[in-house]
Protein backbone atom coordinates (compact mmCIF):
# COMPACT_ATOMS: atom_id res chain seq x y z
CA UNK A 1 -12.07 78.00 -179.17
CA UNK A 2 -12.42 73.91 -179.25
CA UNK A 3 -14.10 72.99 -182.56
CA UNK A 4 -16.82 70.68 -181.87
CA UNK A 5 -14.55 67.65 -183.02
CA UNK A 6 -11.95 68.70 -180.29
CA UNK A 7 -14.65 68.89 -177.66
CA UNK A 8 -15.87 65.08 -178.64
CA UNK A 9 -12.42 64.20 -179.00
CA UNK A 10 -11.39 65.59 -175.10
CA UNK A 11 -15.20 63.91 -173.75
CA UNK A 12 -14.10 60.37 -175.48
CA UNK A 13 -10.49 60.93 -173.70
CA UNK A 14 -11.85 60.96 -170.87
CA UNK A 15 -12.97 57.91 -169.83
CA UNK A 16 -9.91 56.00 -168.75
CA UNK A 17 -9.88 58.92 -166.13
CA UNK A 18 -13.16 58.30 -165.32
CA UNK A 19 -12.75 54.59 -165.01
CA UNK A 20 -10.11 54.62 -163.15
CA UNK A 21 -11.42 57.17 -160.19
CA UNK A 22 -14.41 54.67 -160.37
CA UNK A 23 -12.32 51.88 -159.60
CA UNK A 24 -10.32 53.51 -156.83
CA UNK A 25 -13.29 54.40 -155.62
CA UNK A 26 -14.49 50.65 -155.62
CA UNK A 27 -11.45 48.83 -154.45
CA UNK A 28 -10.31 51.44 -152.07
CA UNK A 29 -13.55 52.22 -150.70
CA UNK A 30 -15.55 49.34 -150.96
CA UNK A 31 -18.28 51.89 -151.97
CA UNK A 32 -20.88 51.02 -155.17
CA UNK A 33 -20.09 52.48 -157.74
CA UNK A 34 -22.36 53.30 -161.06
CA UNK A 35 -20.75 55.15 -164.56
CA UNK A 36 -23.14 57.92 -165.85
CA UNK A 37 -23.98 58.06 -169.46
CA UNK A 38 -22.07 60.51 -171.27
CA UNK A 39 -24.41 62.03 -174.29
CA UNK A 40 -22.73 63.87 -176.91
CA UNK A 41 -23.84 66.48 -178.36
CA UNK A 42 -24.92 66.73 -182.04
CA UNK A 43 -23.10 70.64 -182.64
CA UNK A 44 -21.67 72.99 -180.77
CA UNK A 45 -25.30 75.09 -180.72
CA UNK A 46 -26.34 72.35 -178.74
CA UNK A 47 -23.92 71.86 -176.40
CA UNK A 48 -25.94 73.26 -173.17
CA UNK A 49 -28.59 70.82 -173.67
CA UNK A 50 -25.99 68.03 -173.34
CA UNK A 51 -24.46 69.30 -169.87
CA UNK A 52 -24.22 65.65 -167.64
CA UNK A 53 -24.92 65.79 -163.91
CA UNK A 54 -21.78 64.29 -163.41
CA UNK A 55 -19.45 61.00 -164.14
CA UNK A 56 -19.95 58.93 -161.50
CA UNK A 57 -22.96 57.77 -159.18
CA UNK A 58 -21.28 56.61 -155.36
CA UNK A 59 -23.56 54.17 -153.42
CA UNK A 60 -22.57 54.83 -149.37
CA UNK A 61 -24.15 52.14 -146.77
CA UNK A 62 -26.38 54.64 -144.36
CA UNK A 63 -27.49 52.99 -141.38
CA UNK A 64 -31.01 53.46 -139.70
CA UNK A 65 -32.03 52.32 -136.29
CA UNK A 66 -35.16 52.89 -134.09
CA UNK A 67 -34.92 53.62 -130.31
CA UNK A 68 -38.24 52.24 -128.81
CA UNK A 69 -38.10 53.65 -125.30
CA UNK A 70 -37.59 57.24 -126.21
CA UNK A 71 -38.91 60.36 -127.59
CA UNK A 72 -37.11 63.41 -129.09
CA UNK A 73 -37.56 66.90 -131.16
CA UNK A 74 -34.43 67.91 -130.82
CA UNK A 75 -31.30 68.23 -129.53
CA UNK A 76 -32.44 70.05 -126.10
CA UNK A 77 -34.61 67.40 -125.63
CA UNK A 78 -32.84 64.35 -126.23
CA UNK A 79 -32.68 62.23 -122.91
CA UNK A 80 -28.70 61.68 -122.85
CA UNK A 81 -25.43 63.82 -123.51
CA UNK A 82 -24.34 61.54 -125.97
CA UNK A 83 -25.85 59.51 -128.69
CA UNK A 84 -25.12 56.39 -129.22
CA UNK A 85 -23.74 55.19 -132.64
CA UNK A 86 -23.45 51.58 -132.64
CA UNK A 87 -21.63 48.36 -130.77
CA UNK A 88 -17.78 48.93 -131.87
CA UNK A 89 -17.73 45.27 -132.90
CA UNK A 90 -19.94 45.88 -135.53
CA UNK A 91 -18.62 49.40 -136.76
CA UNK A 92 -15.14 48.43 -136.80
CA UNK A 93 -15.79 45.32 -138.83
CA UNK A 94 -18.00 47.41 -141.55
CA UNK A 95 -16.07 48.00 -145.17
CA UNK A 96 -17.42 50.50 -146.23
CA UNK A 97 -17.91 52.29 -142.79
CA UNK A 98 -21.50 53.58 -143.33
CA UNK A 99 -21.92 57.48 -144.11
CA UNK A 100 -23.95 57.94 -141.22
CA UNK A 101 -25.88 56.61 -138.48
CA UNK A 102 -29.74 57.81 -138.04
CA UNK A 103 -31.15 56.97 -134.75
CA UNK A 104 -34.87 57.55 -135.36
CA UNK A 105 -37.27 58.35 -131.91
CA UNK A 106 -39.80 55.79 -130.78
CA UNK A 107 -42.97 57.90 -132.67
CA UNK A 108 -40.61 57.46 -135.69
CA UNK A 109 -40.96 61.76 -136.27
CA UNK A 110 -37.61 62.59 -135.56
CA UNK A 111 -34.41 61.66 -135.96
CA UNK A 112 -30.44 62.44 -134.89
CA UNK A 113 -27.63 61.78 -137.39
CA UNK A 114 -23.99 60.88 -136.50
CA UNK A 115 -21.79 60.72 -139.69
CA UNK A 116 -18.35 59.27 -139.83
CA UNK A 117 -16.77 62.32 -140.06
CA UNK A 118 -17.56 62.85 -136.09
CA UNK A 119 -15.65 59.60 -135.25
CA UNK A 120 -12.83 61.97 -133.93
CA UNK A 121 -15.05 62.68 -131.09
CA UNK A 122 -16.79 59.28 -130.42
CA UNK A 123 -15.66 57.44 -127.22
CA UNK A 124 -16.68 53.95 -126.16
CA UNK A 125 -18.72 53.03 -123.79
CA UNK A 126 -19.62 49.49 -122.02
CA UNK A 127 -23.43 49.29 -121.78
CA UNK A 128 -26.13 46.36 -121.42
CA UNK A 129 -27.92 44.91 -124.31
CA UNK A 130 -31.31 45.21 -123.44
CA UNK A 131 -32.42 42.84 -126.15
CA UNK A 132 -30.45 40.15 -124.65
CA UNK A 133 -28.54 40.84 -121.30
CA UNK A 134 -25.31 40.81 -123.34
CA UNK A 135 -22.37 43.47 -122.33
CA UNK A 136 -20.96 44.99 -124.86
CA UNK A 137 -18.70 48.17 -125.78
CA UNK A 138 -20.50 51.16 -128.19
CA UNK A 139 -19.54 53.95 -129.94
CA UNK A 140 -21.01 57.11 -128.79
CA UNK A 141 -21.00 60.83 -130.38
CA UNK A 142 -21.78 63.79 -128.07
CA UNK A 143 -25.03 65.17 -128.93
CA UNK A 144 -23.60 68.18 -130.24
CA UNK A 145 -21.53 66.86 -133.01
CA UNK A 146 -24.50 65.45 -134.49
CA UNK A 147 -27.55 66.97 -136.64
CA UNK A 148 -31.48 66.44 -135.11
CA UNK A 149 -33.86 66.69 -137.34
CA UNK A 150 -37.72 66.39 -138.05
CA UNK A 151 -38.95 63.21 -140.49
């Protein structure tokens, strides 16, 4: 069994480990990145009152966007066979590429989320702007890759 000392020795040890998987995380990622506080406990009794809730805190960009002409529940009921994620311009010039996308119904009570995970299945798709005319290529996500839910 790890004396006390050992244990605060290993925790203290740590932290270039830490550091660095924060800064890969960082630089590789482009994602925010926060270190959690590390307390240390006074004796071994004590330990389980010292447990952390992990070593590092990851920021991911989540982006949230309103359709005005439509209403949803669910997926049954949403108007089109695919949903669509965003313009590609904009997702392929995104570092980080945002966890997810959350398309929100026009009552704002429910909502269907594409994550990046699904970008496997997306397919592009040339569509009208109709905020200003413009033609432009999107990403889109059949429905059933992607979770509906209520607000």
């Amino acid at each position: 069994m790890r004396t006390q000392k050992q244990f605060l020795a290993d925790l203290r040890n740590s932290t270039p480990t830490v550091n660095k998987v924060a800064e890969w995380l960082r630089s590789k990622h482009g994602y925010q990145v926060t270190l959690l506080p590390n307390e240390e406990s006074p004796s071994h009794e004590e330990r389980m009152s010292f447990t952390d809730d992990g070593d590092i805190l990851v920021g991911m960009p989540v982006e949230v966007k309103q359709n005005f002409q439509y209403e949803w529940t669910c997926m049954s009921d949403f108007p089109f066979p695919k949903v669509t994620v965003m313009a590609v311009h904009a997702w392929d010039s995104k570092k980080p590429k945002p966890h997810s996308v959350i398309m929100v119904d026009k009552k704002g009570t429910h909502a269907v989320i594409t994550t990046k995970e699904t970008s496997t299945e997306w397919t592009v798709y040339t569509q009208k702007d109709c905020r200003d005319g413009e033609v432009q290529n999107v990403y889109q996500c059949p429905k059933e890759h992607c979770k509906f839910l209520k607000l």
